[in-house]
PDB file of N, CA and C in Angstrom:
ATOM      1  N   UNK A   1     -72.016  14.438 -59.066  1.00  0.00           N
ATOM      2  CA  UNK A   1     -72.444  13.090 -59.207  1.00  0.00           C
ATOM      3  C   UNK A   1     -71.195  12.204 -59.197  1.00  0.00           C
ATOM      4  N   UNK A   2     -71.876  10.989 -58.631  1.00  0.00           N
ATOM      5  CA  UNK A   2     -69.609  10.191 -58.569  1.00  0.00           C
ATOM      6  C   UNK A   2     -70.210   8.918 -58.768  1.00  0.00           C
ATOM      7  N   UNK A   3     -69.933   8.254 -59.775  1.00  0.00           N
ATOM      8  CA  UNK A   3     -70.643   6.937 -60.343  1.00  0.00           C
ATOM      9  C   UNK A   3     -68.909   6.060 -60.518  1.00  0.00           C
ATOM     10  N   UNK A   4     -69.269   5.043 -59.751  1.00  0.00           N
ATOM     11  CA  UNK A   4     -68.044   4.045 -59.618  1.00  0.00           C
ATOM     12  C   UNK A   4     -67.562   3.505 -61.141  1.00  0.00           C
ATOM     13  N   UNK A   5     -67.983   3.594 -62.233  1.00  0.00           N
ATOM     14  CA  UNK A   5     -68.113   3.054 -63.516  1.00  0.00           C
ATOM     15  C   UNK A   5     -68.115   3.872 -64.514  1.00  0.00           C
ATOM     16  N   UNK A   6     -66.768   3.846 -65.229  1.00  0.00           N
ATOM     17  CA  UNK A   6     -66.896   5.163 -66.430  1.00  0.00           C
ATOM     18  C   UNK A   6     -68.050   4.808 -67.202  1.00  0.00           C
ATOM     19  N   UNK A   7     -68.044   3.942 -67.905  1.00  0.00           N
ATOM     20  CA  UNK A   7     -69.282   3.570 -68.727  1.00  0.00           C
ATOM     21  C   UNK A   7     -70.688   4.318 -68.490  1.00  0.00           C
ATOM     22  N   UNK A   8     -70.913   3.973 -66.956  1.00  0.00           N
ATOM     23  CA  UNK A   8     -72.243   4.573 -66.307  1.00  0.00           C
ATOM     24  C   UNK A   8     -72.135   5.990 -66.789  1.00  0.00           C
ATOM     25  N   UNK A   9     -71.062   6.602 -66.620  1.00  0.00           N
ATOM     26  CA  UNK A   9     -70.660   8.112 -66.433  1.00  0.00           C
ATOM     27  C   UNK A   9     -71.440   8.733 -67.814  1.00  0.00           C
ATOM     28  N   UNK A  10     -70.807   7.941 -68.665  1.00  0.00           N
ATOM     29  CA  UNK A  10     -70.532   8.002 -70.375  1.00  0.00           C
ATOM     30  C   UNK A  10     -72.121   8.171 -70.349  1.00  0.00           C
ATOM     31  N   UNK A  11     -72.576   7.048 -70.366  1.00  0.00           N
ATOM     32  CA  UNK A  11     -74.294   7.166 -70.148  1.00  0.00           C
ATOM     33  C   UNK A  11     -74.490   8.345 -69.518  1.00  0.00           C
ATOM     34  N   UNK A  12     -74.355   8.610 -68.712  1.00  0.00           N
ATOM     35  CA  UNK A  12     -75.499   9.806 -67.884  1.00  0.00           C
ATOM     36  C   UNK A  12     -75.589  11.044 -68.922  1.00  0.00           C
ATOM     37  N   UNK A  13     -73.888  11.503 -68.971  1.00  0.00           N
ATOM     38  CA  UNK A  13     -73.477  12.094 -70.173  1.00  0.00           C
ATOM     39  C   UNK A  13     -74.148  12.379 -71.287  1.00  0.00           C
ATOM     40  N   UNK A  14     -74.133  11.155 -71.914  1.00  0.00           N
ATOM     41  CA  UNK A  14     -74.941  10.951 -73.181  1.00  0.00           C
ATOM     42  C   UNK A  14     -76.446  11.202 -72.998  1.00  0.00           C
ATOM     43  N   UNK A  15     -77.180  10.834 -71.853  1.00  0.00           N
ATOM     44  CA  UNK A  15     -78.491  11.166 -71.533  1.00  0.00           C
ATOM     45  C   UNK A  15     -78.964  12.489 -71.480  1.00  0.00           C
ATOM     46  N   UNK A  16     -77.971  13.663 -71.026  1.00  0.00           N
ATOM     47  CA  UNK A  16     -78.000  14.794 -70.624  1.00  0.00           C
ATOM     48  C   UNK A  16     -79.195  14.973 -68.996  1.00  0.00           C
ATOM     49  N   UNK A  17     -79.200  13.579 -68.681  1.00  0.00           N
ATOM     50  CA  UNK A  17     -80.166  13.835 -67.076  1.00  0.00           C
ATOM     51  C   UNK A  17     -79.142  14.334 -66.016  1.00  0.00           C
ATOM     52  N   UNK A  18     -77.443  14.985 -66.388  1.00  0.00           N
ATOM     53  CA  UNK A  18     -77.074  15.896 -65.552  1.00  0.00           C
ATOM     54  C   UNK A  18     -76.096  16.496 -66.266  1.00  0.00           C
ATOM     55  N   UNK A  19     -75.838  17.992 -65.695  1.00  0.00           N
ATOM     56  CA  UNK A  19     -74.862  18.722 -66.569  1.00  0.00           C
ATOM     57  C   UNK A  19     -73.651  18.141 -65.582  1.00  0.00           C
ATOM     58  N   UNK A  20     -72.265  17.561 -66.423  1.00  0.00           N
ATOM     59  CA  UNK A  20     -71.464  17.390 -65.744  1.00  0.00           C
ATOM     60  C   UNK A  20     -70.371  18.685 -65.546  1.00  0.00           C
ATOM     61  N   UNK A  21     -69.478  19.000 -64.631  1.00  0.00           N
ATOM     62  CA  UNK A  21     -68.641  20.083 -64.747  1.00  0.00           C
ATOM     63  C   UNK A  21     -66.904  19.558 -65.673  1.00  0.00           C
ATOM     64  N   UNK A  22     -66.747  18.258 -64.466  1.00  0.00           N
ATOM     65  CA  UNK A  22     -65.968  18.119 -64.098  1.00  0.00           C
ATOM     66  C   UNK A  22     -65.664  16.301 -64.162  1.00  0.00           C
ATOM     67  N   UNK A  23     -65.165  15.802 -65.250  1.00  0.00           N
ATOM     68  CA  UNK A  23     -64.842  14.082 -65.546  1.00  0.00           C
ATOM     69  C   UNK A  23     -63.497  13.821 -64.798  1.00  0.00           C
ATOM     70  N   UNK A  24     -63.675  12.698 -63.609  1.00  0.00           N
ATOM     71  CA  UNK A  24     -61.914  12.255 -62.816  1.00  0.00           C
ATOM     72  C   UNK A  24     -62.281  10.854 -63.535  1.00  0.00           C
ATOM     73  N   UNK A  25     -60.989  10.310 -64.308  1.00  0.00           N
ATOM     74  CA  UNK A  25     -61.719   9.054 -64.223  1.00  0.00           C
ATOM     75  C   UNK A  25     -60.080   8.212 -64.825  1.00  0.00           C
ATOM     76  N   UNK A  26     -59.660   7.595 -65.342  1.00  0.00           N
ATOM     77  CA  UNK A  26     -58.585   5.888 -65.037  1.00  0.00           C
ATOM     78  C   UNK A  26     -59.057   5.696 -66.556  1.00  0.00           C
ATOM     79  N   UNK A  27     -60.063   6.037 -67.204  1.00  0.00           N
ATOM     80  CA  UNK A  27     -60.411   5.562 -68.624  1.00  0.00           C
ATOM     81  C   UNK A  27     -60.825   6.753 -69.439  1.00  0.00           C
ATOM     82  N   UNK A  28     -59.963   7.704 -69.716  1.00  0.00           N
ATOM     83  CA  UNK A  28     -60.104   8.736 -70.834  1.00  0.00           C
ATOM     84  C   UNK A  28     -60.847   8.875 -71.879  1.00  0.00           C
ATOM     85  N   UNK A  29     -60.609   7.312 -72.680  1.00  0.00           N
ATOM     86  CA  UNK A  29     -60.606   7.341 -73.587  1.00  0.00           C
ATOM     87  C   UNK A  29     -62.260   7.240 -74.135  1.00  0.00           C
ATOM     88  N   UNK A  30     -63.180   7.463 -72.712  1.00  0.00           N
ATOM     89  CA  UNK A  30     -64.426   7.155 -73.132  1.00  0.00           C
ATOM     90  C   UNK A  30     -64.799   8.433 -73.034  1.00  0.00           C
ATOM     91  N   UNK A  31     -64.058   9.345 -72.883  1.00  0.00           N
ATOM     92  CA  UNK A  31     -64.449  10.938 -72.957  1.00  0.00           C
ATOM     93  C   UNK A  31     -63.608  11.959 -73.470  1.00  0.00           C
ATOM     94  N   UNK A  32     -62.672  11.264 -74.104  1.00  0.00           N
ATOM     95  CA  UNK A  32     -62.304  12.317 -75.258  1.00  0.00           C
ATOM     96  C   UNK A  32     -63.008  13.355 -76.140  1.00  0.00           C
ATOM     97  N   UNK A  33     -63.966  12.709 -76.429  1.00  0.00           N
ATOM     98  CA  UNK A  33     -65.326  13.796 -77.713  1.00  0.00           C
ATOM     99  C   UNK A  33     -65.780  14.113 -76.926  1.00  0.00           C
ATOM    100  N   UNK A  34     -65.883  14.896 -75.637  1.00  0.00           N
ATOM    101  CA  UNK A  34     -66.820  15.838 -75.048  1.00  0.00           C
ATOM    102  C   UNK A  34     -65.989  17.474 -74.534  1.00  0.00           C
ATOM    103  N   UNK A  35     -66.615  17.891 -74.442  1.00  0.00           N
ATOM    104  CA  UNK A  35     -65.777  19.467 -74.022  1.00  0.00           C
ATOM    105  C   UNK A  35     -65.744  19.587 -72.560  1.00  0.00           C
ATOM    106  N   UNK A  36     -65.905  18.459 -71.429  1.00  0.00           N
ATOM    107  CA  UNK A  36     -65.990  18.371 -70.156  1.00  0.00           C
ATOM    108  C   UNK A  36     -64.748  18.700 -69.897  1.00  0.00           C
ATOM    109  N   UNK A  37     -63.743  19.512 -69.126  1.00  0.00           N
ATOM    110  CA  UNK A  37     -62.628  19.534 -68.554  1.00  0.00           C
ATOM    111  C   UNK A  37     -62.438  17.948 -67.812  1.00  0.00           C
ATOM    112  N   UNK A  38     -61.279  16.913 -68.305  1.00  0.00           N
ATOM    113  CA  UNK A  38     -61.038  16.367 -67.444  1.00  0.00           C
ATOM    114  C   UNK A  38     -59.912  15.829 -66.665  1.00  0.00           C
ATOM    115  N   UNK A  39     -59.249  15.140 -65.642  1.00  0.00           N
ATOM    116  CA  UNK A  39     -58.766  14.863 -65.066  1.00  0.00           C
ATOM    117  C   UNK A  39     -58.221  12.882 -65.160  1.00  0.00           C
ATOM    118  N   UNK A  40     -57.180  12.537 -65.666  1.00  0.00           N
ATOM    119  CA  UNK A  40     -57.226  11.541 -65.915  1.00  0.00           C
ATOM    120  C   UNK A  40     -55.836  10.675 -64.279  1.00  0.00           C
ATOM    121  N   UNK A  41     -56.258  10.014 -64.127  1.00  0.00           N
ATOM    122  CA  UNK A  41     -55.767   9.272 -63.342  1.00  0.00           C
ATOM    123  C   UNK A  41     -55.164   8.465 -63.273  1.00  0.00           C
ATOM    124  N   UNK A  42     -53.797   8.055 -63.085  1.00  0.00           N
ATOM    125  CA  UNK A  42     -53.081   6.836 -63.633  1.00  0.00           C
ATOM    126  C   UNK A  42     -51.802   6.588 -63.048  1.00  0.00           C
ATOM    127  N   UNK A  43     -51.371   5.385 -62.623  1.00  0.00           N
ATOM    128  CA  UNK A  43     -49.819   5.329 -62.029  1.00  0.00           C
ATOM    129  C   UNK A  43     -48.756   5.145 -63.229  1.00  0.00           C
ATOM    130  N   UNK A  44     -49.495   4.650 -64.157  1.00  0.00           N
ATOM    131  CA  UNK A  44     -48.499   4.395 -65.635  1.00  0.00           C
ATOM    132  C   UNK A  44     -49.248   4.998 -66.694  1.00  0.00           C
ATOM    133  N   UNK A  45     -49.392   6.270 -66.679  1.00  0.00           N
ATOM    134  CA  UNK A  45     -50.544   6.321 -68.202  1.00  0.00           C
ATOM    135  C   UNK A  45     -50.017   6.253 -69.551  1.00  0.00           C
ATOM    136  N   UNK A  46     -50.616   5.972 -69.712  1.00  0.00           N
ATOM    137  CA  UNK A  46     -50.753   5.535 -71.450  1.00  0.00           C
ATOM    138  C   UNK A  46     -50.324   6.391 -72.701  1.00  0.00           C
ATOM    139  N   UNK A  47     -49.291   6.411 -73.195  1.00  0.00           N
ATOM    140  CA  UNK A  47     -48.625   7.226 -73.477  1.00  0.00           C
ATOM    141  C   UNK A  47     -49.415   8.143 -74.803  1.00  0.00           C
ATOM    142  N   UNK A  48     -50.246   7.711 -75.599  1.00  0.00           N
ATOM    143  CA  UNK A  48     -50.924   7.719 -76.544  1.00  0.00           C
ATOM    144  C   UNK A  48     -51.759   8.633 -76.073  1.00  0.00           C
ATOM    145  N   UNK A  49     -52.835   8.284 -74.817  1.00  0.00           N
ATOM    146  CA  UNK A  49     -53.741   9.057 -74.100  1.00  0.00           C
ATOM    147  C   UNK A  49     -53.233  10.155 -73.212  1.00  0.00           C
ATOM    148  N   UNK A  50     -51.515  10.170 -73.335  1.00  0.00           N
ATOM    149  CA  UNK A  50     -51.370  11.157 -72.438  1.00  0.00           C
ATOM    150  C   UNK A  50     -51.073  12.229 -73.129  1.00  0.00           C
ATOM    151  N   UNK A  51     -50.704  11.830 -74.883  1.00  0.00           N
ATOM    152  CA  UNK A  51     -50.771  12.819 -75.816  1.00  0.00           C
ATOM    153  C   UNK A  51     -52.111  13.914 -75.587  1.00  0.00           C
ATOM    154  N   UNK A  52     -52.950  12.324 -75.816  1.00  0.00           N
ATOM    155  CA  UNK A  52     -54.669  13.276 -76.179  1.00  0.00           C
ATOM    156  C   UNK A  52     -55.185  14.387 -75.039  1.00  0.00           C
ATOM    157  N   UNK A  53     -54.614  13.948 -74.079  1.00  0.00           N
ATOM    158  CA  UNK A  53     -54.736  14.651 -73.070  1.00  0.00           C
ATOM    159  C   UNK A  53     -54.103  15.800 -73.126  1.00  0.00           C
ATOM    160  N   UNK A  54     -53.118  15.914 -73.121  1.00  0.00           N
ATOM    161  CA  UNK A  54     -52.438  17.030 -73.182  1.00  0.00           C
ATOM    162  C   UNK A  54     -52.671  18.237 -74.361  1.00  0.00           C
ATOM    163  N   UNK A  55     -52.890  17.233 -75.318  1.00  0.00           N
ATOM    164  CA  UNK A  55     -53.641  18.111 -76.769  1.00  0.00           C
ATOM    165  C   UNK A  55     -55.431  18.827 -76.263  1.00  0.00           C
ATOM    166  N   UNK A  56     -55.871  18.517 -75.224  1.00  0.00           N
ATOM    167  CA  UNK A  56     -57.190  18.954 -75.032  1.00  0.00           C
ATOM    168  C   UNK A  56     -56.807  20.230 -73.584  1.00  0.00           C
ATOM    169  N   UNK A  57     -55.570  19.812 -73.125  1.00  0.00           N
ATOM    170  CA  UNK A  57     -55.500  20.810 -71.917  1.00  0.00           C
ATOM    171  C   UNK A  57     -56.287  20.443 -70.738  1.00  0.00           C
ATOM    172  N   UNK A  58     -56.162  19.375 -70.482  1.00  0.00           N
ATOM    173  CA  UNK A  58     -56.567  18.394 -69.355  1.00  0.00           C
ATOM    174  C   UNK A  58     -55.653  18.159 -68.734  1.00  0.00           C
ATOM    175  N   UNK A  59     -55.561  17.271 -67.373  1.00  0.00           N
ATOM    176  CA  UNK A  59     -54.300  17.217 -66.550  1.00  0.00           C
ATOM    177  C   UNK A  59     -54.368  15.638 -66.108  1.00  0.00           C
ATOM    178  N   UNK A  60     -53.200  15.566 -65.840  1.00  0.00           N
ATOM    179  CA  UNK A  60     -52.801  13.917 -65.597  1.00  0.00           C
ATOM    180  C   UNK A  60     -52.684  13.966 -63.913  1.00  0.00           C
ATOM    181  N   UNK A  61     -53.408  13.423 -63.125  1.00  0.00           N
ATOM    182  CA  UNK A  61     -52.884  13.277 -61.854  1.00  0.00           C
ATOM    183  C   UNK A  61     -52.667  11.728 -61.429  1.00  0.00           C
ATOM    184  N   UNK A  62     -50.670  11.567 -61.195  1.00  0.00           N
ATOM    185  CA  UNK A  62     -50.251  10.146 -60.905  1.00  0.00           C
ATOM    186  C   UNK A  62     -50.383   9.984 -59.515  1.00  0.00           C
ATOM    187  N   UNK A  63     -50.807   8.729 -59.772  1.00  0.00           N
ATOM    188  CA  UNK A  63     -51.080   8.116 -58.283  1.00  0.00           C
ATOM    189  C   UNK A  63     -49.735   7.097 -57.733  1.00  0.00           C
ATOM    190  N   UNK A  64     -49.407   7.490 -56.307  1.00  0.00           N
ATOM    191  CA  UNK A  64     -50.275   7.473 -55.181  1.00  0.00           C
ATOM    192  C   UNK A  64     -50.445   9.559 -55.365  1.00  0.00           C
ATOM    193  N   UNK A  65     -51.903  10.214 -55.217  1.00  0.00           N
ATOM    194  CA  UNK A  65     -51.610  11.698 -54.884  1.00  0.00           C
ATOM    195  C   UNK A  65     -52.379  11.183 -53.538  1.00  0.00           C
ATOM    196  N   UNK A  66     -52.473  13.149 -52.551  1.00  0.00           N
ATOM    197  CA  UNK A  66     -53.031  13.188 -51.768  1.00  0.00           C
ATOM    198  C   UNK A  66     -54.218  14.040 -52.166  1.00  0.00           C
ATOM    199  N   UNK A  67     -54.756  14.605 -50.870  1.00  0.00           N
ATOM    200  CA  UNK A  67     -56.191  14.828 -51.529  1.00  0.00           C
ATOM    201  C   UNK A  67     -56.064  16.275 -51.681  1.00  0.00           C
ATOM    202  N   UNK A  68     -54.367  16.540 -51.198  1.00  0.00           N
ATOM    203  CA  UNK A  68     -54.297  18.149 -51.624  1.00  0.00           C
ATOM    204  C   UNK A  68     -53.928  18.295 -53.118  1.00  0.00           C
ATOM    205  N   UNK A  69     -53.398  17.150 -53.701  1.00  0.00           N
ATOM    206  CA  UNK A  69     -52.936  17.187 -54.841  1.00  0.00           C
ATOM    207  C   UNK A  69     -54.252  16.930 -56.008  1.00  0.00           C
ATOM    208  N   UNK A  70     -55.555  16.659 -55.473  1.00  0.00           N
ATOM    209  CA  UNK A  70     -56.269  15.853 -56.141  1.00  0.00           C
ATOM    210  C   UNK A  70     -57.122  17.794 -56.248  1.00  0.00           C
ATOM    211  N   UNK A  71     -57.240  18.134 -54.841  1.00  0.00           N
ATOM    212  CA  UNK A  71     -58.265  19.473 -54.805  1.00  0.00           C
ATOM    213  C   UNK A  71     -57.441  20.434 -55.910  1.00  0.00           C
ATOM    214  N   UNK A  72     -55.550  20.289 -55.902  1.00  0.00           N
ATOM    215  CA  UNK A  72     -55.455  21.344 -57.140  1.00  0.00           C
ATOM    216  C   UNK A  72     -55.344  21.044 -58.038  1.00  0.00           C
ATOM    217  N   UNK A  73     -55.740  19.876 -58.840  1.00  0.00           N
ATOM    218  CA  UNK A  73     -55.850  19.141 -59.993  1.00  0.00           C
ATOM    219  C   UNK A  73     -57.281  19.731 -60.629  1.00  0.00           C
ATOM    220  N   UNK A  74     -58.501  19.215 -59.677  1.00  0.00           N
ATOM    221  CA  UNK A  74     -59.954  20.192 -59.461  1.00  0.00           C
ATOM    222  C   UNK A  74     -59.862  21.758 -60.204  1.00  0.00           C
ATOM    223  N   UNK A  75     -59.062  22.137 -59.211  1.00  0.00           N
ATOM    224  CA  UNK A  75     -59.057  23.700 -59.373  1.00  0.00           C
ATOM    225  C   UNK A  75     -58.428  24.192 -60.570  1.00  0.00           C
ATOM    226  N   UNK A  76     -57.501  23.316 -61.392  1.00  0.00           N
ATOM    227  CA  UNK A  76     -56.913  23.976 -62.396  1.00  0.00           C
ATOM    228  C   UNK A  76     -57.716  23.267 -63.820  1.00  0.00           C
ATOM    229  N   UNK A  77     -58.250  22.020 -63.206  1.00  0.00           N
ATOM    230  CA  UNK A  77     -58.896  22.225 -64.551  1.00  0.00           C
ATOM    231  C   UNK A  77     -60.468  22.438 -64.512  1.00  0.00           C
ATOM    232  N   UNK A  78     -61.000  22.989 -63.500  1.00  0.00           N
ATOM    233  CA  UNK A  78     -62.210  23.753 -63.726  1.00  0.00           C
ATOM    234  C   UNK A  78     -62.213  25.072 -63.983  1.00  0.00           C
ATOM    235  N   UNK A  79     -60.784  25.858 -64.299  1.00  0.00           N
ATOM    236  CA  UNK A  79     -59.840  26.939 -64.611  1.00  0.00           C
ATOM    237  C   UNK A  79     -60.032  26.946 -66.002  1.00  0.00           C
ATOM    238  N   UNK A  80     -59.561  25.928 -66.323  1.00  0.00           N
ATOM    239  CA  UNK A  80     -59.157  25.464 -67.559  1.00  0.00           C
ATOM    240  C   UNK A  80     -60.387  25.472 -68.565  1.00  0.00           C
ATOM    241  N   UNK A  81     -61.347  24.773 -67.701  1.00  0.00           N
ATOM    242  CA  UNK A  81     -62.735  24.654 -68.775  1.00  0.00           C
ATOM    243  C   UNK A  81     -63.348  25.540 -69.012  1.00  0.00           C
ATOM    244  N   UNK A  82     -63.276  26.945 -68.102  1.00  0.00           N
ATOM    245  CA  UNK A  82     -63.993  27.956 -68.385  1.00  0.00           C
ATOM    246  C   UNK A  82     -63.256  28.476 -69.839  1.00  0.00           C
ATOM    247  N   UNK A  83     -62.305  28.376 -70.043  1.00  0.00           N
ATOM    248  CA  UNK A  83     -61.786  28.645 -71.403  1.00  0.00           C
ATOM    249  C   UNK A  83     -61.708  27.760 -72.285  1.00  0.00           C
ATOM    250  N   UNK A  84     -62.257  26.930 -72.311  1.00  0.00           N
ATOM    251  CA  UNK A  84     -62.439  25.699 -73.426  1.00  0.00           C
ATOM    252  C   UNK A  84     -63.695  26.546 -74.065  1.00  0.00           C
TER     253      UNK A  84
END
């Protein structure tokens, strides 16, 4: 599912009308409390959130990436979640 709007995301989430695998998203901080493996996105991230991130075993991918960098970002943390 690929919803232009974390918020929306957060909702669907919260609804449980889909199992998510896999959160890419520019706003972390609206999915910290979930056990979703995710992927945070950022040209300057946030140093605070890049703690939290790193404390959950999630991955930071800085932009500009390509889309080879984006598919092994994917792959390591849907790696990752099977052991969460």
């Amino acid at each position: 599912m690929i919803l232009s709007e974390p918020a929306d995301a957060r909702r669907v989430f919260e609804s449980a009308r889909a199992r998510l695998d896999l959160v890419i998203t520019n706003q972390p901080e609206l999915f910290l409390d979930v056990s979703v493996p995710l992927i945070y996105i950022s040209g300057a991230p946030d140093r605070q959130l890049l703690l939290e991130i790193e404390a959950r075993r999630d991955a930071l991918l800085r932009k500009p990436f390509t889309i080879r960098d984006l598919r092994e970002a994917v792959q390591v943390a849907l790696t990752r979640g099977e052991s969460k």
